[in-house]
C-alpha atoms as a PDB file:
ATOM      1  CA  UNK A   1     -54.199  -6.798   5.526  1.00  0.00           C
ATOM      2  CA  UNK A   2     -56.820  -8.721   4.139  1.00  0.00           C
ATOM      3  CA  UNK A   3     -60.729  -6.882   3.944  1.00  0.00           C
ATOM      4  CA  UNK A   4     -63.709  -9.193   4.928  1.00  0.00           C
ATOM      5  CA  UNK A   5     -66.386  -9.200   2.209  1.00  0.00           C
ATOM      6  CA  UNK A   6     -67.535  -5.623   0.652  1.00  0.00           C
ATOM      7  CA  UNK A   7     -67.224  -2.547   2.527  1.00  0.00           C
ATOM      8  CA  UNK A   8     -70.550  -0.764   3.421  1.00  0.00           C
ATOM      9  CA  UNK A   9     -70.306   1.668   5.871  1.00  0.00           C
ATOM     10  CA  UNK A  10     -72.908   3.730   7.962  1.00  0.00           C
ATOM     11  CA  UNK A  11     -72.866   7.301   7.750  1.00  0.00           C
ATOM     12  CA  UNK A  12     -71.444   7.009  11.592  1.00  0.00           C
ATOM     13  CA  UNK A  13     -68.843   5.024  10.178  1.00  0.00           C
ATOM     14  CA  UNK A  14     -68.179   7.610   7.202  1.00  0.00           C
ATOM     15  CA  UNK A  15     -67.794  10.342   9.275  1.00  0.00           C
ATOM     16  CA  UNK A  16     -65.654   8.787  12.089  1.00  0.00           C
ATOM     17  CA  UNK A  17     -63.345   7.150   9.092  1.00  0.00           C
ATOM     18  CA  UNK A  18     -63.209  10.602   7.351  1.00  0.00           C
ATOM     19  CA  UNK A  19     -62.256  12.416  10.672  1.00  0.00           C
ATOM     20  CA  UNK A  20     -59.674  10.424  11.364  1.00  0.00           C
ATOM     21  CA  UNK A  21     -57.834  10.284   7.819  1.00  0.00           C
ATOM     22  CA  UNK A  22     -57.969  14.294   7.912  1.00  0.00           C
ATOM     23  CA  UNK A  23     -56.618  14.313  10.817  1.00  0.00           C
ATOM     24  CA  UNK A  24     -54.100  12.542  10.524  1.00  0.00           C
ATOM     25  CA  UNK A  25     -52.686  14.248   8.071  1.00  0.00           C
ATOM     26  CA  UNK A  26     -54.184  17.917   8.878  1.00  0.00           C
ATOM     27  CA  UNK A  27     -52.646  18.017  12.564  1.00  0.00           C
ATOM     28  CA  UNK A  28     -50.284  15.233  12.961  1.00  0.00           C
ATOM     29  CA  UNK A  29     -49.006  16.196  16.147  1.00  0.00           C
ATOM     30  CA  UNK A  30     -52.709  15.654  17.842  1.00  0.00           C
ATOM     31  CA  UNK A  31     -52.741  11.781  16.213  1.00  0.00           C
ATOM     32  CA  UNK A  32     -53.936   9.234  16.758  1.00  0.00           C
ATOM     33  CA  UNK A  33     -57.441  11.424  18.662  1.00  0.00           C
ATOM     34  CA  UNK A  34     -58.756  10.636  21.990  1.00  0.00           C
ATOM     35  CA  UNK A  35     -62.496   9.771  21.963  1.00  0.00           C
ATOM     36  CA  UNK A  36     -63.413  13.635  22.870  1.00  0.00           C
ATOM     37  CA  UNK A  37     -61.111  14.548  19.920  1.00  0.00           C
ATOM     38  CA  UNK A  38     -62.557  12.345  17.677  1.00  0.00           C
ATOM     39  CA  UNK A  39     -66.025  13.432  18.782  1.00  0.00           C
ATOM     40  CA  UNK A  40     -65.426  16.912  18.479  1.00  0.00           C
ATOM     41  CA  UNK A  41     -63.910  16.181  14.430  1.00  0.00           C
ATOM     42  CA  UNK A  42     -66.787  14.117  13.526  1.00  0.00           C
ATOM     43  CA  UNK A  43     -69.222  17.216  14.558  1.00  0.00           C
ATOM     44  CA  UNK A  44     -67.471  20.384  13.523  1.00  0.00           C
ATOM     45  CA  UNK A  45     -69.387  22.972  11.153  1.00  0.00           C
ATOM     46  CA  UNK A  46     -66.383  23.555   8.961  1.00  0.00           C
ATOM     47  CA  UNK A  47     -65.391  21.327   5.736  1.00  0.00           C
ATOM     48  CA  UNK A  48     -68.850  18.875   6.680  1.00  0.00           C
ATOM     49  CA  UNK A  49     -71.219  18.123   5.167  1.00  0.00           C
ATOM     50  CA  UNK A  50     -74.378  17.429   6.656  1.00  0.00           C
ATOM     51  CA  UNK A  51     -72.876  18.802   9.604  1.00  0.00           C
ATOM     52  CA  UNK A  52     -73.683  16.088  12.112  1.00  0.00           C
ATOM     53  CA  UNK A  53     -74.202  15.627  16.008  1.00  0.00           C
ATOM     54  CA  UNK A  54     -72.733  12.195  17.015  1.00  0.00           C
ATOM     55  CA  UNK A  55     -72.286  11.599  20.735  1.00  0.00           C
ATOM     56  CA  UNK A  56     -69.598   9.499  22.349  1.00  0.00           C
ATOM     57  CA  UNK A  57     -71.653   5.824  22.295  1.00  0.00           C
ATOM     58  CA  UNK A  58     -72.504   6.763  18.623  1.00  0.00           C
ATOM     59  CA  UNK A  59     -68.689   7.265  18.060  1.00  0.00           C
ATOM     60  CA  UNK A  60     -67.967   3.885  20.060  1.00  0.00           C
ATOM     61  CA  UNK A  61     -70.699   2.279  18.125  1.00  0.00           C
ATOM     62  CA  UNK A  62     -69.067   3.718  14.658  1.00  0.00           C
ATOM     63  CA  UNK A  63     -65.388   2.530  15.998  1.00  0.00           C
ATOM     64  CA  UNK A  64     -66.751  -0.983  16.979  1.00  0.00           C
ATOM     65  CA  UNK A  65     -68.156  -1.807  13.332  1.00  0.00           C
ATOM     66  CA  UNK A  66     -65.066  -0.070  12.093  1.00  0.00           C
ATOM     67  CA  UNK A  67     -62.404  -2.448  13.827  1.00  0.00           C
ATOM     68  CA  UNK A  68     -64.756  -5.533  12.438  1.00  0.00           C
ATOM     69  CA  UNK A  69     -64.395  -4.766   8.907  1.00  0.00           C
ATOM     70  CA  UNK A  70     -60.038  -3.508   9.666  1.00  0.00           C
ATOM     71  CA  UNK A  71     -60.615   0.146   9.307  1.00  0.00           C
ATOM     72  CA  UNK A  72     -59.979   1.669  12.468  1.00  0.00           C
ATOM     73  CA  UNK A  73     -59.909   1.129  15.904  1.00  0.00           C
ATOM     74  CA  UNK A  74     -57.499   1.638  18.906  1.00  0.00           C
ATOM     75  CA  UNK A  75     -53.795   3.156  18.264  1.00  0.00           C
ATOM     76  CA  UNK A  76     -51.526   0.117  18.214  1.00  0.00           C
ATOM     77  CA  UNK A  77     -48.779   2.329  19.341  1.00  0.00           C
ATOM     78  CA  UNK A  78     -50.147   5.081  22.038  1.00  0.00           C
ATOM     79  CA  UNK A  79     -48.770   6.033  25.195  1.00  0.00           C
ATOM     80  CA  UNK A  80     -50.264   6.993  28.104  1.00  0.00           C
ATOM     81  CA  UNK A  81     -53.735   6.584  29.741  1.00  0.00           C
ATOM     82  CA  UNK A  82     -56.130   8.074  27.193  1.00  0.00           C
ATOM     83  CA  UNK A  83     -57.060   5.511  24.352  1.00  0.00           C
ATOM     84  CA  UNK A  84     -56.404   6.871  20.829  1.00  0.00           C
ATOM     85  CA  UNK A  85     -57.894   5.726  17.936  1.00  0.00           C
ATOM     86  CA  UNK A  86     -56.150   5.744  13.961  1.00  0.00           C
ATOM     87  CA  UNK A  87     -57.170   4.500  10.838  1.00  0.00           C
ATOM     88  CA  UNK A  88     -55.752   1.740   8.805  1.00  0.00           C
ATOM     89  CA  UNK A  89     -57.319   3.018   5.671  1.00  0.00           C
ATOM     90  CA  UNK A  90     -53.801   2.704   4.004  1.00  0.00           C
ATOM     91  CA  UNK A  91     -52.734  -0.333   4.469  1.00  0.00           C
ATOM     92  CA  UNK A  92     -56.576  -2.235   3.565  1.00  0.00           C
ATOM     93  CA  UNK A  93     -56.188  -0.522   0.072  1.00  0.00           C
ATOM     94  CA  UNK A  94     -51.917   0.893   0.261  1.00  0.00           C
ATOM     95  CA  UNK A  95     -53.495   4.272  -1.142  1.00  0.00           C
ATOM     96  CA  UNK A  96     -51.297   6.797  -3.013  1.00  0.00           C
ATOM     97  CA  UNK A  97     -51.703  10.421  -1.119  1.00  0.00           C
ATOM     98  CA  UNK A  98     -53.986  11.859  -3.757  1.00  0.00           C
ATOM     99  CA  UNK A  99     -56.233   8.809  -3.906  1.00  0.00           C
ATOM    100  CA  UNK A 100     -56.247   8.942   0.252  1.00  0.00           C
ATOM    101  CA  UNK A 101     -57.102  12.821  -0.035  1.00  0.00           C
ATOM    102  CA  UNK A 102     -59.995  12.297  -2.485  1.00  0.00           C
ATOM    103  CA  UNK A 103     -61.131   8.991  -0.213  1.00  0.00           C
ATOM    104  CA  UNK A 104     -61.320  11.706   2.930  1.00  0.00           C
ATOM    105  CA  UNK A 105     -62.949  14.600   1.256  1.00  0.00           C
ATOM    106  CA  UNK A 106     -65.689  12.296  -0.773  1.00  0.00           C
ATOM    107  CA  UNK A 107     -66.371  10.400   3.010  1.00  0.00           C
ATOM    108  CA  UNK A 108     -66.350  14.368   4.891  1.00  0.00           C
ATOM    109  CA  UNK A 109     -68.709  15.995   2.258  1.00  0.00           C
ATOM    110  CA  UNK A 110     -70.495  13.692  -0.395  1.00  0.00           C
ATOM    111  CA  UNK A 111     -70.619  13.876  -3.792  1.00  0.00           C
ATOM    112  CA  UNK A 112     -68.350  16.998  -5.443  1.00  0.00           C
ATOM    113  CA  UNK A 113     -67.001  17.859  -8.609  1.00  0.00           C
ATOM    114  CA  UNK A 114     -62.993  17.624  -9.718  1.00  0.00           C
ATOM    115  CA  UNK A 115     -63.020  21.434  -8.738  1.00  0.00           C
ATOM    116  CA  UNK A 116     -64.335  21.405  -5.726  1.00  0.00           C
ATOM    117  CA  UNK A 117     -62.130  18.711  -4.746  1.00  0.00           C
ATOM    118  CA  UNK A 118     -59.394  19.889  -6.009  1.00  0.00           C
ATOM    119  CA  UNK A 119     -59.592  22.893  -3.699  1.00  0.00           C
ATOM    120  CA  UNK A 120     -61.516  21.015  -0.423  1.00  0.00           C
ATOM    121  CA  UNK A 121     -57.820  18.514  -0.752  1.00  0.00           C
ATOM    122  CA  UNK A 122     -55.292  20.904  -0.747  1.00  0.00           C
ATOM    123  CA  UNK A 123     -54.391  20.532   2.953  1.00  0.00           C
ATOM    124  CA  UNK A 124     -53.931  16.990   2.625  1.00  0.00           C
ATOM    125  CA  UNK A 125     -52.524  16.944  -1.317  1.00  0.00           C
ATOM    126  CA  UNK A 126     -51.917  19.576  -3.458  1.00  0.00           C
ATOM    127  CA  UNK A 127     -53.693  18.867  -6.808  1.00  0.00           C
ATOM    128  CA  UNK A 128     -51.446  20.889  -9.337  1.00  0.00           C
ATOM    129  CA  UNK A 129     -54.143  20.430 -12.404  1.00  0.00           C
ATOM    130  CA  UNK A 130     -57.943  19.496 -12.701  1.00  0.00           C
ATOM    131  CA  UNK A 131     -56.558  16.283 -15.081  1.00  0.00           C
ATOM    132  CA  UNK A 132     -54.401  15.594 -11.658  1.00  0.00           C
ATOM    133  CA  UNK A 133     -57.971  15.307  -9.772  1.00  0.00           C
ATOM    134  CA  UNK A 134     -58.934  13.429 -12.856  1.00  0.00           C
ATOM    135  CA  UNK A 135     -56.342  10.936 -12.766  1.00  0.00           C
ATOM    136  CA  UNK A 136     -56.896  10.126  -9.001  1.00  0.00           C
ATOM    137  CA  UNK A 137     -60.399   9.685  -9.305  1.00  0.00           C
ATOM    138  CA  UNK A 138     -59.977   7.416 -12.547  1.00  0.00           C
ATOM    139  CA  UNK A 139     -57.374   4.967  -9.946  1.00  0.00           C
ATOM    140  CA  UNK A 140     -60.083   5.129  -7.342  1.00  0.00           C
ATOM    141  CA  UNK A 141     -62.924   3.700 -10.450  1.00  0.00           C
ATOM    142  CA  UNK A 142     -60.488   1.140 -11.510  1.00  0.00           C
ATOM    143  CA  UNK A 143     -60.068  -0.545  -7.781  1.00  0.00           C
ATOM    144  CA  UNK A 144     -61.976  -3.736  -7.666  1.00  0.00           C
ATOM    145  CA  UNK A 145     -64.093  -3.458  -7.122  1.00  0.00           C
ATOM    146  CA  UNK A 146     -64.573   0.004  -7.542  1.00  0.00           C
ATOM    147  CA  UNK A 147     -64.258   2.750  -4.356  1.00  0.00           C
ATOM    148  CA  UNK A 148     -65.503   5.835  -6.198  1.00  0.00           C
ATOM    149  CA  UNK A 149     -67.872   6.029  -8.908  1.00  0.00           C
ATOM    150  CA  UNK A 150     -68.779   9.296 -11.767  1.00  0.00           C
ATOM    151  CA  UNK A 151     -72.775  10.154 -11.086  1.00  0.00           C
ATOM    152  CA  UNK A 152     -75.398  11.680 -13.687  1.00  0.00           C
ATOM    153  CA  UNK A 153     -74.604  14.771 -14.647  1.00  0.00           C
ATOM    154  CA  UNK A 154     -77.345  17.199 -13.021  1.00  0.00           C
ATOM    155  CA  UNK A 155     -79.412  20.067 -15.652  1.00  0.00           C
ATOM    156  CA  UNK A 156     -77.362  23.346 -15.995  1.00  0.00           C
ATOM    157  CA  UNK A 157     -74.110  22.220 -14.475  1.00  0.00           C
ATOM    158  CA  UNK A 158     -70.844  21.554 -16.516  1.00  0.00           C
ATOM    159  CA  UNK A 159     -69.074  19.298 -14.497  1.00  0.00           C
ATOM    160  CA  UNK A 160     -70.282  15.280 -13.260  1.00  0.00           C
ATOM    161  CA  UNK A 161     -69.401  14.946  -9.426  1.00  0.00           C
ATOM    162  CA  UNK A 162     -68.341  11.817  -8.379  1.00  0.00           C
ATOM    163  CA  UNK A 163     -69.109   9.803  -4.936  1.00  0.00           C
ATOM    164  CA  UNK A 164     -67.346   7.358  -3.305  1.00  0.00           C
ATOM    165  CA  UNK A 165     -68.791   3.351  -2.894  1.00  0.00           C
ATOM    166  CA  UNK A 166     -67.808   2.233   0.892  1.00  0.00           C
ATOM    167  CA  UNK A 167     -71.136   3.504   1.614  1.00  0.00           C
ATOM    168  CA  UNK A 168     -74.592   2.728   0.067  1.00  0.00           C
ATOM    169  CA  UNK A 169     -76.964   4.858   2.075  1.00  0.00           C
ATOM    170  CA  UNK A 170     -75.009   7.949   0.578  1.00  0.00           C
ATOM    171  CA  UNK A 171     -74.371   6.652  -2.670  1.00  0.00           C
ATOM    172  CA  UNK A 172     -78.346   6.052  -3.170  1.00  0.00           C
ATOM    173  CA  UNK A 173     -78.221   9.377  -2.448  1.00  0.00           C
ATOM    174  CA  UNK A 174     -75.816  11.031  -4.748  1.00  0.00           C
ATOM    175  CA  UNK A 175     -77.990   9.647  -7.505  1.00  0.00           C
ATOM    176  CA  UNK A 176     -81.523  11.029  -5.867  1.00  0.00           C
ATOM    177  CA  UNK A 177     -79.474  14.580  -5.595  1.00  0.00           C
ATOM    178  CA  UNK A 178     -78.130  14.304  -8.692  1.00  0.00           C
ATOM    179  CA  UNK A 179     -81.904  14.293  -9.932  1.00  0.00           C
ATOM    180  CA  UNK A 180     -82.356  10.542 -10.533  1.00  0.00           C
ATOM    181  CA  UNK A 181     -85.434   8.379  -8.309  1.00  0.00           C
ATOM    182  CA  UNK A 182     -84.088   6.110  -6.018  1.00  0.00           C
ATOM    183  CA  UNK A 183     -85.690   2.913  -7.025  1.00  0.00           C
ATOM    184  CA  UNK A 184     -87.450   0.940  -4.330  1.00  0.00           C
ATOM    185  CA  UNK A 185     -86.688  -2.180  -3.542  1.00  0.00           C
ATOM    186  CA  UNK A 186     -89.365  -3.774  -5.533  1.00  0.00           C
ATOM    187  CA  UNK A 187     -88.303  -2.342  -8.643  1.00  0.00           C
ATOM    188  CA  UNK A 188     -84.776  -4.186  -8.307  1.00  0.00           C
ATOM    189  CA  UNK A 189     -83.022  -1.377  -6.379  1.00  0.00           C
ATOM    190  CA  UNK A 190     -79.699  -3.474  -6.324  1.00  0.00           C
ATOM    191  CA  UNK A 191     -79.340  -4.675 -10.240  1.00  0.00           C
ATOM    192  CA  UNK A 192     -80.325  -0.977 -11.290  1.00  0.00           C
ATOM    193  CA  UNK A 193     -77.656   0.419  -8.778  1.00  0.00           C
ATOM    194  CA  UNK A 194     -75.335  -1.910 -10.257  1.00  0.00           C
ATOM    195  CA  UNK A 195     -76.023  -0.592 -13.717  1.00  0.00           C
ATOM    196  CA  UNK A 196     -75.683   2.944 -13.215  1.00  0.00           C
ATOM    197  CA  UNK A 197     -72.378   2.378 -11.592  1.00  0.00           C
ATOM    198  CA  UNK A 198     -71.090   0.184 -14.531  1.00  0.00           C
ATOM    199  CA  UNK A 199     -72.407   2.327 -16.898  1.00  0.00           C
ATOM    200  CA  UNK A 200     -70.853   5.430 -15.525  1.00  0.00           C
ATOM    201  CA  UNK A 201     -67.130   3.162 -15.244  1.00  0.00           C
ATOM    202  CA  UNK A 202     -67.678   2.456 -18.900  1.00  0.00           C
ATOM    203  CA  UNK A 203     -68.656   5.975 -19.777  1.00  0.00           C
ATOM    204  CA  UNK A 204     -65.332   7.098 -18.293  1.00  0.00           C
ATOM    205  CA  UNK A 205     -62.947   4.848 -19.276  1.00  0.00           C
ATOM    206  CA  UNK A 206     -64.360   5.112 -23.155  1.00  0.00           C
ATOM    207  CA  UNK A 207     -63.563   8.871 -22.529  1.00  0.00           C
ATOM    208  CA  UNK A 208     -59.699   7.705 -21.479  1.00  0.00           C
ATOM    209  CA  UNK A 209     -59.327   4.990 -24.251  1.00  0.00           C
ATOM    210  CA  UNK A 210     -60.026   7.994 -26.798  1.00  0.00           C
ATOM    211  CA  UNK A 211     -57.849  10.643 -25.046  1.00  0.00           C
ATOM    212  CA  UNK A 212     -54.833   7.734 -24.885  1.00  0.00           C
ATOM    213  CA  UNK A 213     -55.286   7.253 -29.029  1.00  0.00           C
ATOM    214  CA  UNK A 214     -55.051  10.543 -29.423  1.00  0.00           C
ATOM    215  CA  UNK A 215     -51.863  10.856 -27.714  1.00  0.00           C
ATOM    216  CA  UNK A 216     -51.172   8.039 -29.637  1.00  0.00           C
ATOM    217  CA  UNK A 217     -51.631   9.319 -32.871  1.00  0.00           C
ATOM    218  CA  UNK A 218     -50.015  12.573 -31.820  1.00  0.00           C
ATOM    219  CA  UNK A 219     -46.534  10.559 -31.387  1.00  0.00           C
ATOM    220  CA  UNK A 220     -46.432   7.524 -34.252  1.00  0.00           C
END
């Protein structure tokens, strides 16, 4: 399946997207979710975050833009008089389970650190180690373009958090939360977004690089 042009959802679309990749993998048996199903996912106070209060036409509306960029829609195998809906999340991007579980949890509840999502993942994908977490996220910043991205470390905390990209509205912010301004348009808002991200991508993989010549070293 091929994706039309960059992904850029609305937070509708984030949550409906999340809801359904949980889901799917959370309670199998209930998939793919009837509209009231999917409704009631998209709005539930546990494991959200904001907690949100979509309606059925918002969920429609969501769905609709969803289907146009090859993300969702109806089930393409359902039985029965109720129309189901799925994802097809895995085969725009053919996803490995821990990059699919971070994908879910980053769309569900924003911008966390590798601890919280190693925890907030474990019904979907157990995450053995933190460097497990690590090495998902690092697969998810080497896409291209890139899905997720490493944000500014905020004052007093030891670990970054990192946000996923198929969303600008949430990405701009992650970076506001995570104490930076979010520049207005007239002071370039797009090239400056663009040069955080790259600079965080190069931040991270310079961290790698040195970790792999280490190993290196350790073994010649």
């Amino acid at each position: 399946m091929t994706i039309p042009g960059p992904i850029v959802l609305t937070p509708g679309q984030a949550r409906v997207l999340g809801a359904l990749m949980e889901k799917a993998t959370t309670t199998p048996e209930y998939y793919p979710l009837s509209l009231n199903a999917l409704v009631n996912a998209c709005n539930q106070r546990s494991n959200r975050e904001p907690v949100m209060n979509l309606d059925e036409d918002e969920v429609r509306l969501a769905l609709r833009g969803l289907e146009d960029k090859q993300l969702a829609g109806r089930a393409r195998s359902a039985d029965g008089r109720v129309t189901k809906y799925e994802h097809w999340l895995g085969e725009a991007f053919n996803f490995t389970r821990a990059e699919a579980a971070l994908i879910c949890v980053l769309l569900l509840r924003g911008p966390q650190t590798p601890g919280e999502l190693r925890g907030r993942t474990e019904r979907m994908h157990r995450f053995d180690e933190i460097a497990d977490v690590l090495a998902g996220l690092q697969k998810l910043l080497e896409r291209e373009p890139p899905l997720a991205a490493m944000l500014p470390r905020q004052p007093g905390t030891k670990e970054s958090r990192y946000a996923h990209l198929l969303s600008e509205p949430v990405e701009a912010a992650a970076f506001a939360a995570a104490g930076d301004t979010a520049p207005t348009a007239s002071e370039g808002a797009g090239d400056e977004r663009v040069a955080r991200l790259e600079a965080s991508v190069a931040q991270l993989r310079q961290e790698v690089d040195a970790l792999r010549q280490k190993i290196d070293d350790l073994f010649a």
